[in-house]
C-alpha atoms as a PDB file:
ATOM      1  CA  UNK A   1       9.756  11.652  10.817  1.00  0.00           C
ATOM      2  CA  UNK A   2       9.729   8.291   9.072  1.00  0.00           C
ATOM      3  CA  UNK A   3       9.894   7.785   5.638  1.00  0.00           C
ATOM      4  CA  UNK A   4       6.902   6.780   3.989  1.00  0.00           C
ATOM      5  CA  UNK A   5       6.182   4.803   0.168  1.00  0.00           C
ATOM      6  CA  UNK A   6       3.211   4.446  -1.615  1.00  0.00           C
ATOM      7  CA  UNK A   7       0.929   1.140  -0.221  1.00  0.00           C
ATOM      8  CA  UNK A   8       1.394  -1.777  -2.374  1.00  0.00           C
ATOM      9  CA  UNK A   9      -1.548  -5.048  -2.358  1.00  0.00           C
ATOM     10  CA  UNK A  10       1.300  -7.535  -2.253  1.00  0.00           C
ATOM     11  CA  UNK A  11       4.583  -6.049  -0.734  1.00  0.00           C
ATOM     12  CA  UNK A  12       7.678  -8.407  -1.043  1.00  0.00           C
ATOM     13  CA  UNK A  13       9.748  -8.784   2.567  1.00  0.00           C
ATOM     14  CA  UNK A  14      12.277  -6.106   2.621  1.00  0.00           C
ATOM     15  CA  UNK A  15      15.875  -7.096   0.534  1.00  0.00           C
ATOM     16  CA  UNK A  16      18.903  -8.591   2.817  1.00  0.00           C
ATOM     17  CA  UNK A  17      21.654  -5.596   2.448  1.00  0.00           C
ATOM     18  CA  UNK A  18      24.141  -7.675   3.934  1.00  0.00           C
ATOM     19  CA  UNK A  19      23.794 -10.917   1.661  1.00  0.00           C
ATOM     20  CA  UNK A  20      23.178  -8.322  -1.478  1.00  0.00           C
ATOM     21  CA  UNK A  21      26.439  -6.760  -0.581  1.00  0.00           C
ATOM     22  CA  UNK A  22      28.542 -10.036  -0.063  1.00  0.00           C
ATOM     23  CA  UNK A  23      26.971 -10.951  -4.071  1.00  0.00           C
ATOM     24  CA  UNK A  24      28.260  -7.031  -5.264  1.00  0.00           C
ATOM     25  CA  UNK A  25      31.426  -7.746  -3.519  1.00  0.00           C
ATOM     26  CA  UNK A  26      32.147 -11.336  -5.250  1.00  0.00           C
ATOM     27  CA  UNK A  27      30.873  -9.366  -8.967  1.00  0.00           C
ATOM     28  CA  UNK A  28      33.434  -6.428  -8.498  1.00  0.00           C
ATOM     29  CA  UNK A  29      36.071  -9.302  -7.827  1.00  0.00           C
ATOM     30  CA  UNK A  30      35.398 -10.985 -11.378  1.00  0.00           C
ATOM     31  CA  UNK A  31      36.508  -7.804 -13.962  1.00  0.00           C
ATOM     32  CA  UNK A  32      39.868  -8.585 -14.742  1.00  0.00           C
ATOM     33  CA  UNK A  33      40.482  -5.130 -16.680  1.00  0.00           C
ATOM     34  CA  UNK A  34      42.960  -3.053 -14.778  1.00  0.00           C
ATOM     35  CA  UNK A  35      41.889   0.169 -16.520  1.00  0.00           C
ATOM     36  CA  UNK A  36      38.732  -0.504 -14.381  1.00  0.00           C
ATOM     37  CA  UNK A  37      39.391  -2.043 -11.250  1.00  0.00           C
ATOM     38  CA  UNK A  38      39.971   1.568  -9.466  1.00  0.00           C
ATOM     39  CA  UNK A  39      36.632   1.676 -10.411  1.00  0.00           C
ATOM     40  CA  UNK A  40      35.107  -1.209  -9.038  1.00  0.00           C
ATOM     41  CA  UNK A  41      37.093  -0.678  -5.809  1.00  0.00           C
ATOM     42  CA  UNK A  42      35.861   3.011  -5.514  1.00  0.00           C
ATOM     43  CA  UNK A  43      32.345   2.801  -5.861  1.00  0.00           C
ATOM     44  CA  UNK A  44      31.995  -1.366  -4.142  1.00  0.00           C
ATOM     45  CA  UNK A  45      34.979  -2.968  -2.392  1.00  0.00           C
ATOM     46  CA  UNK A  46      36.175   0.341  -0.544  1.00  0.00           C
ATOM     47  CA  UNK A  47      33.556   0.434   1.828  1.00  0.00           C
ATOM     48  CA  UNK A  48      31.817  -1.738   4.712  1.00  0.00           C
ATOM     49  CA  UNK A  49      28.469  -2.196   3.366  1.00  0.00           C
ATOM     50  CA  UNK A  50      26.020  -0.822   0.800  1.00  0.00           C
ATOM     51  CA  UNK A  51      24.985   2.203   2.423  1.00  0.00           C
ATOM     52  CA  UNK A  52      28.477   3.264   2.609  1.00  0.00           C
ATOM     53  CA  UNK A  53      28.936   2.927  -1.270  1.00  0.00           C
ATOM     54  CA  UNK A  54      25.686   4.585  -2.094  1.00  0.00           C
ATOM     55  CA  UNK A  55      26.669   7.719   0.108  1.00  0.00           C
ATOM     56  CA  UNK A  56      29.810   7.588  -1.423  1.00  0.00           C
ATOM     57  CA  UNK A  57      28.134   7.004  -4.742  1.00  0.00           C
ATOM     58  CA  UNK A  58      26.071   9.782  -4.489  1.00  0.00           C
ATOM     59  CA  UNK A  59      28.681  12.264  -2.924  1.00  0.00           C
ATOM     60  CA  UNK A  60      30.841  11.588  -5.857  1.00  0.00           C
ATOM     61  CA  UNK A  61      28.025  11.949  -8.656  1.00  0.00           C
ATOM     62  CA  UNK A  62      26.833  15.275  -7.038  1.00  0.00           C
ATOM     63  CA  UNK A  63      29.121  17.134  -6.168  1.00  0.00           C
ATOM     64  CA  UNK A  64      29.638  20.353  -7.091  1.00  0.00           C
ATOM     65  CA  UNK A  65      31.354  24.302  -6.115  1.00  0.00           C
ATOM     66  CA  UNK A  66      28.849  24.540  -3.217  1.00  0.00           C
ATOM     67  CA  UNK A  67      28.707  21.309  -1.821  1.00  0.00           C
ATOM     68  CA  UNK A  68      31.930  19.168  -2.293  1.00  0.00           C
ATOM     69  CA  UNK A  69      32.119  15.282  -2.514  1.00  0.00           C
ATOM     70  CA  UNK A  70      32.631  14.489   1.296  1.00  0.00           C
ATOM     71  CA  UNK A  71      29.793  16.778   2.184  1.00  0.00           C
ATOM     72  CA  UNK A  72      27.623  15.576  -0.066  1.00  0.00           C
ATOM     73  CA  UNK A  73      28.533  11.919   0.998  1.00  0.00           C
ATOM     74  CA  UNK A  74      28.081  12.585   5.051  1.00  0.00           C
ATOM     75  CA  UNK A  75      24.492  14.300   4.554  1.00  0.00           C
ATOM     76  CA  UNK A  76      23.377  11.191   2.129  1.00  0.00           C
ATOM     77  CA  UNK A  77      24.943   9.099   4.928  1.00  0.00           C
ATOM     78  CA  UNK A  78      22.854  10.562   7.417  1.00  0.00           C
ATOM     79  CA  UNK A  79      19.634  10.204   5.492  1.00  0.00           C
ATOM     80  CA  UNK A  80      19.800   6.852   5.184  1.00  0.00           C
ATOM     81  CA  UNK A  81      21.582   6.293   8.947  1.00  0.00           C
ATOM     82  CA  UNK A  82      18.036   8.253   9.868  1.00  0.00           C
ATOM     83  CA  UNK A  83      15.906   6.134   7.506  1.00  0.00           C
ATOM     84  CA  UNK A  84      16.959   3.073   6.838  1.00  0.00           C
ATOM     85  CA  UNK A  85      13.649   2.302   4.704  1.00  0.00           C
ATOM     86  CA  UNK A  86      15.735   4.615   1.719  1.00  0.00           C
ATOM     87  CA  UNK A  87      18.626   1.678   1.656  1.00  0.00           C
ATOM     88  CA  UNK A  88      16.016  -0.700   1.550  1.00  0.00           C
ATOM     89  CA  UNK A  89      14.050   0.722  -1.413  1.00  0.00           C
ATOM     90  CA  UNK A  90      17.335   1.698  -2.969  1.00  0.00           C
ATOM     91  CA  UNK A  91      18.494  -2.042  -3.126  1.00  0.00           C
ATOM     92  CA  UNK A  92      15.089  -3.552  -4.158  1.00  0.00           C
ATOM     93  CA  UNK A  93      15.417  -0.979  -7.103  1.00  0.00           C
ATOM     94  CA  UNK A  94      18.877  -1.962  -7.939  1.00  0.00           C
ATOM     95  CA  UNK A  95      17.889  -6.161  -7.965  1.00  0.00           C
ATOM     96  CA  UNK A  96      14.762  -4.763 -10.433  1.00  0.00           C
ATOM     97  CA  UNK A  97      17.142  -3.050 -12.783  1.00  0.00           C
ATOM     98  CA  UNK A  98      19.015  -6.836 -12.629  1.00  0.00           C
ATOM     99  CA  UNK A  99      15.903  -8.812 -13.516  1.00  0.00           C
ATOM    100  CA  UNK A 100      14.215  -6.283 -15.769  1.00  0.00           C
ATOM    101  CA  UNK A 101      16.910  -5.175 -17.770  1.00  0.00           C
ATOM    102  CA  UNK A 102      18.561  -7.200 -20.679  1.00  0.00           C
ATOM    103  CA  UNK A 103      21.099  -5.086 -20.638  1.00  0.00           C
ATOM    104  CA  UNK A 104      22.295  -5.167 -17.160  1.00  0.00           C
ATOM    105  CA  UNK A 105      24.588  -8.962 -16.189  1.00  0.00           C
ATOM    106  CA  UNK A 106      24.828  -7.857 -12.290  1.00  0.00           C
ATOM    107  CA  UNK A 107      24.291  -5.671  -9.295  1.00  0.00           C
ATOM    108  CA  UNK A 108      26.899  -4.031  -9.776  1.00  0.00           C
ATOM    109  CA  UNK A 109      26.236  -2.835 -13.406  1.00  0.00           C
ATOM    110  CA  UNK A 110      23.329  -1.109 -12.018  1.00  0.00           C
ATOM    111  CA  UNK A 111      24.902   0.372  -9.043  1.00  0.00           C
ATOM    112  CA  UNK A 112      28.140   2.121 -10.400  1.00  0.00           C
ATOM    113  CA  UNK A 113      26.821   2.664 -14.561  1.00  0.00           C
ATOM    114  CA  UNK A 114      23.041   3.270 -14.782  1.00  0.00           C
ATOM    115  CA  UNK A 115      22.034   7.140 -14.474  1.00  0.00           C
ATOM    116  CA  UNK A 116      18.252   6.053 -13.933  1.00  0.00           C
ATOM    117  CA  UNK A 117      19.350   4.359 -11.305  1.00  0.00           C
ATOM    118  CA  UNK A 118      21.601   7.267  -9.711  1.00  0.00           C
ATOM    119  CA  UNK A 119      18.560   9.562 -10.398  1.00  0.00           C
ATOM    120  CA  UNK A 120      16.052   7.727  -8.480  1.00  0.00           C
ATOM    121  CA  UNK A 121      18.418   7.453  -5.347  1.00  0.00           C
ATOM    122  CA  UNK A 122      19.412  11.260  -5.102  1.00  0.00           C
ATOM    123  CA  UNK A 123      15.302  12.040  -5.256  1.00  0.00           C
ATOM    124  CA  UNK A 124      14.785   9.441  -2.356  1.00  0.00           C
ATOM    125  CA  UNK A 125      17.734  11.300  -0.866  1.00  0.00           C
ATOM    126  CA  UNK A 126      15.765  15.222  -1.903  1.00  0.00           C
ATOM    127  CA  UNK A 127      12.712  13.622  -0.814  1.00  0.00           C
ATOM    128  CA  UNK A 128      13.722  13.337   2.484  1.00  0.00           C
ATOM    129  CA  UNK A 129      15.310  16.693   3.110  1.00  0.00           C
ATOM    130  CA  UNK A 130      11.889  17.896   1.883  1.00  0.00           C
ATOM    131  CA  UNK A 131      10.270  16.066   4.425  1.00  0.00           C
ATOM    132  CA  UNK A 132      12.334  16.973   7.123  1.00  0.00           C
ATOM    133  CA  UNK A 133      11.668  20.964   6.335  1.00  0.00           C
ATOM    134  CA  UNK A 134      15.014  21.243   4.162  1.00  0.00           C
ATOM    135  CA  UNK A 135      13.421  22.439   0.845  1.00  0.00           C
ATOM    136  CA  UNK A 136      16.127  24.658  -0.745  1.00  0.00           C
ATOM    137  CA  UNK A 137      18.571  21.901  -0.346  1.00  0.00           C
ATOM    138  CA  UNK A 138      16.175  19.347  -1.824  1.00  0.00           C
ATOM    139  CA  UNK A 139      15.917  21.623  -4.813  1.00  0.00           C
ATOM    140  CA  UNK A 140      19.591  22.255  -5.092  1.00  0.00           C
ATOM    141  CA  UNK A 141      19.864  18.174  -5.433  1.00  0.00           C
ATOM    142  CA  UNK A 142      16.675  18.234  -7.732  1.00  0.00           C
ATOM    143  CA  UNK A 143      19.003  20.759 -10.227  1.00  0.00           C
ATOM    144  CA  UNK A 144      22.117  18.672  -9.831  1.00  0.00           C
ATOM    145  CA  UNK A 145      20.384  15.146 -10.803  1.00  0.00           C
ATOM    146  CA  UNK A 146      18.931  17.277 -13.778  1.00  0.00           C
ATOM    147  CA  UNK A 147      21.734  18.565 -14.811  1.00  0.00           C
ATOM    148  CA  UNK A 148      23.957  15.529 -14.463  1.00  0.00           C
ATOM    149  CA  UNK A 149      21.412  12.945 -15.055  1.00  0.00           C
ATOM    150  CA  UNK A 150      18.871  14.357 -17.471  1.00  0.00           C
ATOM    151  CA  UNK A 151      15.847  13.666 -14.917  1.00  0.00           C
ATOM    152  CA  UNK A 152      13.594  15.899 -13.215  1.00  0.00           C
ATOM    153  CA  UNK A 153      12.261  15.016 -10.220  1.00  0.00           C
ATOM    154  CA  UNK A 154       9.946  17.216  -8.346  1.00  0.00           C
ATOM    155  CA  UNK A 155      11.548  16.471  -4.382  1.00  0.00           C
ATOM    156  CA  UNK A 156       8.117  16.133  -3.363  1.00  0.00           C
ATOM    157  CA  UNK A 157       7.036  12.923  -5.603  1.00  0.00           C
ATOM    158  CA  UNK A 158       6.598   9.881  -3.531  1.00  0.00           C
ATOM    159  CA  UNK A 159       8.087   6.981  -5.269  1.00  0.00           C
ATOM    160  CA  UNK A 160       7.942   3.392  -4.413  1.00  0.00           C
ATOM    161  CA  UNK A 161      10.172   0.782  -4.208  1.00  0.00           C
ATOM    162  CA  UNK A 162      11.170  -1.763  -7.175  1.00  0.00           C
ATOM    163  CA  UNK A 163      11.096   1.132  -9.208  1.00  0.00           C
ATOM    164  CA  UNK A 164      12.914   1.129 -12.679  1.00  0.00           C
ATOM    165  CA  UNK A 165      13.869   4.043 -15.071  1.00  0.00           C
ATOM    166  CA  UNK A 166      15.088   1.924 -18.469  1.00  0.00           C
ATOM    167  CA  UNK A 167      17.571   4.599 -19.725  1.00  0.00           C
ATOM    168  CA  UNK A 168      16.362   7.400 -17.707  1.00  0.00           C
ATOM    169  CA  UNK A 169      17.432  10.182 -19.925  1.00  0.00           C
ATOM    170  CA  UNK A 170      14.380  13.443 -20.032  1.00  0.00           C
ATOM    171  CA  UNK A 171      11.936  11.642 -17.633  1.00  0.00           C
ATOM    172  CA  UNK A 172      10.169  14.411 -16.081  1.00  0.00           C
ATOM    173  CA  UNK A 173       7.485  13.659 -13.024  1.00  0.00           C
ATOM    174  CA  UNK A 174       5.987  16.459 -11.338  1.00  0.00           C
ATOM    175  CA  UNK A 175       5.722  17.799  -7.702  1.00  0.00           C
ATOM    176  CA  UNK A 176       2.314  15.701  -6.578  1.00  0.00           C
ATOM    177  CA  UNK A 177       3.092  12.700  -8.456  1.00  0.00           C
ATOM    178  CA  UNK A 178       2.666   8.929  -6.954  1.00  0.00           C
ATOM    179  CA  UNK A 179       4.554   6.062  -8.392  1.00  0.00           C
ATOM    180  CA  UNK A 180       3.634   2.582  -6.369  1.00  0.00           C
ATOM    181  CA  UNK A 181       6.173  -0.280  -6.584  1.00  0.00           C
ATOM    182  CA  UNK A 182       6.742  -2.286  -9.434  1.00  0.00           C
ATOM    183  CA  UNK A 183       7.020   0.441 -12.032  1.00  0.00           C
ATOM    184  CA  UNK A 184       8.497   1.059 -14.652  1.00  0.00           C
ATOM    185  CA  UNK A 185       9.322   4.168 -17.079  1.00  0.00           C
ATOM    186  CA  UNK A 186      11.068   4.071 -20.360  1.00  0.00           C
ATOM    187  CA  UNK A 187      13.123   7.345 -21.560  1.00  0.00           C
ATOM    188  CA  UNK A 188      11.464  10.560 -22.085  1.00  0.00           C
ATOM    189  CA  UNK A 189       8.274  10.029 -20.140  1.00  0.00           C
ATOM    190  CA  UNK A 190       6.720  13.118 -18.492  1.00  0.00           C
ATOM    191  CA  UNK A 191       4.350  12.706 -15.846  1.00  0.00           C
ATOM    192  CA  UNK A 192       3.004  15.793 -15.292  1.00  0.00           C
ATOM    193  CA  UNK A 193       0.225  18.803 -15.102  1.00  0.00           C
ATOM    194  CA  UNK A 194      -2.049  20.201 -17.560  1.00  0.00           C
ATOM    195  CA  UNK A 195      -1.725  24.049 -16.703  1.00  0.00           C
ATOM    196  CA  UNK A 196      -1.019  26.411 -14.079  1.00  0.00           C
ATOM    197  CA  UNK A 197      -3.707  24.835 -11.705  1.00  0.00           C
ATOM    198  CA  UNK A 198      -2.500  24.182  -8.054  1.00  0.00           C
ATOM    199  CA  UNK A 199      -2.755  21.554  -5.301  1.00  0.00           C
ATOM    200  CA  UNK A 200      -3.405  17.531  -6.534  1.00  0.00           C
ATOM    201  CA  UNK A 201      -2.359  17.927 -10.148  1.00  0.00           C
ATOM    202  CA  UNK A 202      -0.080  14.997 -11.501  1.00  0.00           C
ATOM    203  CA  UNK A 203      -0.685  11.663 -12.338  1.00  0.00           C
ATOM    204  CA  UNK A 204      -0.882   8.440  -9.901  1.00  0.00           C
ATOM    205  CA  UNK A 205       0.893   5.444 -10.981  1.00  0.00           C
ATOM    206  CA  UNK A 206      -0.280   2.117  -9.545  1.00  0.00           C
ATOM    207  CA  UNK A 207       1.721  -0.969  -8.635  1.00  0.00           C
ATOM    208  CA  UNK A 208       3.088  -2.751 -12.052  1.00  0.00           C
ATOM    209  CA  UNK A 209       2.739   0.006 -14.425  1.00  0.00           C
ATOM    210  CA  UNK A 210       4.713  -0.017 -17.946  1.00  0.00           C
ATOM    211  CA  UNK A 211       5.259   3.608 -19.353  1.00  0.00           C
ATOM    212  CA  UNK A 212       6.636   3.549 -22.933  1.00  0.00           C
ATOM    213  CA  UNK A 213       9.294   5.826 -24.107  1.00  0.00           C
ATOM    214  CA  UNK A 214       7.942   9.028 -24.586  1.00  0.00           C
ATOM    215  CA  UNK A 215       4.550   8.875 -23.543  1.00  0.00           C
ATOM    216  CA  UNK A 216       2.981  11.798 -21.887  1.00  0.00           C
ATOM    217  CA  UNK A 217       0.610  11.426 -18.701  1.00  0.00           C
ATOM    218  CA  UNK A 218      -1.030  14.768 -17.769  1.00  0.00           C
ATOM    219  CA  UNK A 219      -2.964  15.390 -15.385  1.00  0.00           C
ATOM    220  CA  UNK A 220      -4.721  14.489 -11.823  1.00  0.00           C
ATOM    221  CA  UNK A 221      -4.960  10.982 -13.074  1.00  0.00           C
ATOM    222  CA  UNK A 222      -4.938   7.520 -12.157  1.00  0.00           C
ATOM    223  CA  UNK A 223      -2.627   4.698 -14.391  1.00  0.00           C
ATOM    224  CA  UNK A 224      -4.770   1.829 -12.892  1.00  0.00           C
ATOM    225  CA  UNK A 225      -2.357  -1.523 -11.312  1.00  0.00           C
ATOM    226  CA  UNK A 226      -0.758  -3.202 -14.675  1.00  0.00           C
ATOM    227  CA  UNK A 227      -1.609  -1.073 -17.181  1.00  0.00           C
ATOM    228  CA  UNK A 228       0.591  -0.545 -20.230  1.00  0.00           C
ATOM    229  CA  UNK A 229       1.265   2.748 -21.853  1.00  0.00           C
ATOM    230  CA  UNK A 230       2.375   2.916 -25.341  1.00  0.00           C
ATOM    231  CA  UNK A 231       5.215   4.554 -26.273  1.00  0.00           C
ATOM    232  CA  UNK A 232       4.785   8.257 -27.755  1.00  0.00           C
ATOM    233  CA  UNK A 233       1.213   8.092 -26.264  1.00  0.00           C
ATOM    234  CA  UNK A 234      -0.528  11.100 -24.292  1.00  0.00           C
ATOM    235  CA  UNK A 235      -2.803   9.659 -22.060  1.00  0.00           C
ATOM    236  CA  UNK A 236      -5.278  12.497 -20.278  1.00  0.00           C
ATOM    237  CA  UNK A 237      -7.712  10.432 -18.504  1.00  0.00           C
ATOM    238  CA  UNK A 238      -7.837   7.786 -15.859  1.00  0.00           C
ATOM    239  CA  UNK A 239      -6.590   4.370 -17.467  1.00  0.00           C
ATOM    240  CA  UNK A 240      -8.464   1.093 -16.134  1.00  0.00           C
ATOM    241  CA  UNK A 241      -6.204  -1.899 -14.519  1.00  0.00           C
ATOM    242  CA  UNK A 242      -4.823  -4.239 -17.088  1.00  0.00           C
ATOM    243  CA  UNK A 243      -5.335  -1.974 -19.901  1.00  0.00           C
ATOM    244  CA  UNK A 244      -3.524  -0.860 -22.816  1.00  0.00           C
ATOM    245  CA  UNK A 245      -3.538   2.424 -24.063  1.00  0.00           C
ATOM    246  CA  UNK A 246      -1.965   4.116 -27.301  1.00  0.00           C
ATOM    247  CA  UNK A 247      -2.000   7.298 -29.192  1.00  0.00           C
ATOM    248  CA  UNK A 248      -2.617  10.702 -29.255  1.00  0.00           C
ATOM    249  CA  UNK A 249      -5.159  11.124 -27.056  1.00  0.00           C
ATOM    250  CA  UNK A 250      -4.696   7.560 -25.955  1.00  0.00           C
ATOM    251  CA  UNK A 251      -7.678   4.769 -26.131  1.00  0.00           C
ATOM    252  CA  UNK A 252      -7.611   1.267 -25.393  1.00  0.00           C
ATOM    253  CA  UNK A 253      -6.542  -1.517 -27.352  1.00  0.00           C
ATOM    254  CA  UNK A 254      -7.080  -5.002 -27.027  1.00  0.00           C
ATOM    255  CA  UNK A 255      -8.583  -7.135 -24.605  1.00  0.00           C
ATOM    256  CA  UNK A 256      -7.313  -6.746 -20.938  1.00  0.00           C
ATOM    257  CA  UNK A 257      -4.327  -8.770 -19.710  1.00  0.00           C
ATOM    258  CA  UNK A 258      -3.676 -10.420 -16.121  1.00  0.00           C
ATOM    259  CA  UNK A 259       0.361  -9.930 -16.068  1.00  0.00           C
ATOM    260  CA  UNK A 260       2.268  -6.706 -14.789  1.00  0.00           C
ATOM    261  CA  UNK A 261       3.996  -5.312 -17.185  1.00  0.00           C
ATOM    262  CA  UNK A 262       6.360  -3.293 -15.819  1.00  0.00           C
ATOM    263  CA  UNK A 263       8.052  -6.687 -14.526  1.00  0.00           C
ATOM    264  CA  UNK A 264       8.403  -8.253 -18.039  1.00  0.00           C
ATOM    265  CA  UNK A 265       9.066  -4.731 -19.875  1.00  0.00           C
ATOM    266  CA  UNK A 266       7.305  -6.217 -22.756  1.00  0.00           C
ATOM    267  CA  UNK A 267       6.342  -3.040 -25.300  1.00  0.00           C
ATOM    268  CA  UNK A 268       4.272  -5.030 -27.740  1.00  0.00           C
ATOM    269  CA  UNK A 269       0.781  -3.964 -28.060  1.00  0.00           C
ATOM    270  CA  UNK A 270      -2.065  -6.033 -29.402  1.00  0.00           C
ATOM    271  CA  UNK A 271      -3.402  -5.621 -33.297  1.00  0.00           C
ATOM    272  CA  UNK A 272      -4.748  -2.167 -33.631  1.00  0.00           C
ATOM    273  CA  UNK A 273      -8.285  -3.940 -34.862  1.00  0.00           C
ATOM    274  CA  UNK A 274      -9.275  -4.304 -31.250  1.00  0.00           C
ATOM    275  CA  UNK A 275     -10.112  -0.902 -30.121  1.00  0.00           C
ATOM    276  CA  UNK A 276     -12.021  -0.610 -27.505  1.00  0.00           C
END
């Protein structure tokens, strides 16, 4: 079985892994702290190539009484020996976190330090097993990246690549849930149900999206290509492309806009005199 992601208009060409590496490499060279060079040579300069550190990565961050570091390592190893696509979407999210995120100098800073990060790589890793019939194990990595990373995500979500979870901490996105490439979630987002109701029930997040911290998306809906949420907002019905939404229920504001947001992370929001 091949693994799939969510169709984008305007997919970029897949990231070199062996020229990212070679940059990761030369940034784990340049810390001159001794108290953290183990680290750096550990999670980067230890191994071959990036795969190898993101298994290891992964094995490490995981692990716990049932399923020790060097198991955990071989069976994330094996996903992405099986499906290379997962290394792929896993470095195009780490180069996002670089451009997105004021906070984050390098590859590397992303790649060793940023949970939201960690989280979405162990679900591409659940998301996998769950494909390939393995659904207890994909829920026993589901309850470690909760536990250890403070995200919930259902194994069956189907996220895209460039995808970028600012802080990460309480993000919650539920079991039929779509993100497309090119979005990104600030902390404490849920995207999730509105009941007990079965089948097609959580939100679909098109290419470009911006979800404010703690916004709430509920719902079979659709978060139309480069809309903005606003944070705290609760957004129950579809929201057009190039919109802005905020409050409780959310409406429109302002006129629409032509950027992405999700690339920018710009939070402002227009003067609240131009509700639509």
């Amino acid at each position: 079985m091949t693994d799939t992601f969510p169709a984008s208009p305007q997919l970029s060409s897949p990231p070199n892994l062996d020229a990212i590496w070679q940059d990761m490499l030369v940034q784990s060279d340049v810390c001159c702290d001794v108290l953290i060079q183990g680290v750096f040579a550990t999670g980067i300069s230890d191994h071959r190539n990036f795969q190898s550190a993101l298994a290891a990565l992964l094995g490490t961050k995981l692990a716990d009484r049932a399923l020790s570091a060097p198991v955990l390592t071989a069976l994330v190893a094996s996903a992405l020996a099986h499906s290379p696509a997962i290394a792929e979407a896993a470095c195009a999210d780490m180069i996002a976190v670089q451009e997105r995120d004021a906070a984050c100098p390098d590859y590397v800073t992303a790649f060793l330090f940023f949970k939201g990060y960690h989280a979405i790589q162990a679900h591409r890793i659940a998301h996998w097993l769950w494909r390939h019939d393995r659904q207890h194990l994909a829920r026993h990595i589901q309850s470690l990246v909760s536990e250890r990373f403070a995200v919930d995500i259902h194994p069956a979500a189907c996220l895209g690549r460039r995808i970028v979870f600012d802080h990460g901490t309480g993000i919650v996105i539920g079991e039929t849930c779509v993100l497309d490439d090119d979005v990104s979630l600030l902390q404490n987002v849920t995207l999730g149900g509105t009941g007990k109701e079965t089948g097609d029930r959580h939100p679909k997040v098109r290419r470009g999206v911006l979800v404010g911290a703690g916004a709430k998306v509920l719902g079979n809906i659709e978060l139309g290509e480069g809309c903005k949420i606003g944070a705290g907002s609760v957004v129950l019905e579809n929201v057009p492309p190039y919109t802005t939404v905020v409050g409780n229920p959310a409406r429109r504001i302002g006129t629409r806009h032509t950027a992405l947001p999700a690339l920018g992370m710009d939070q402002r929001l227009p003067p609240v005199d131009y509700m639509i």
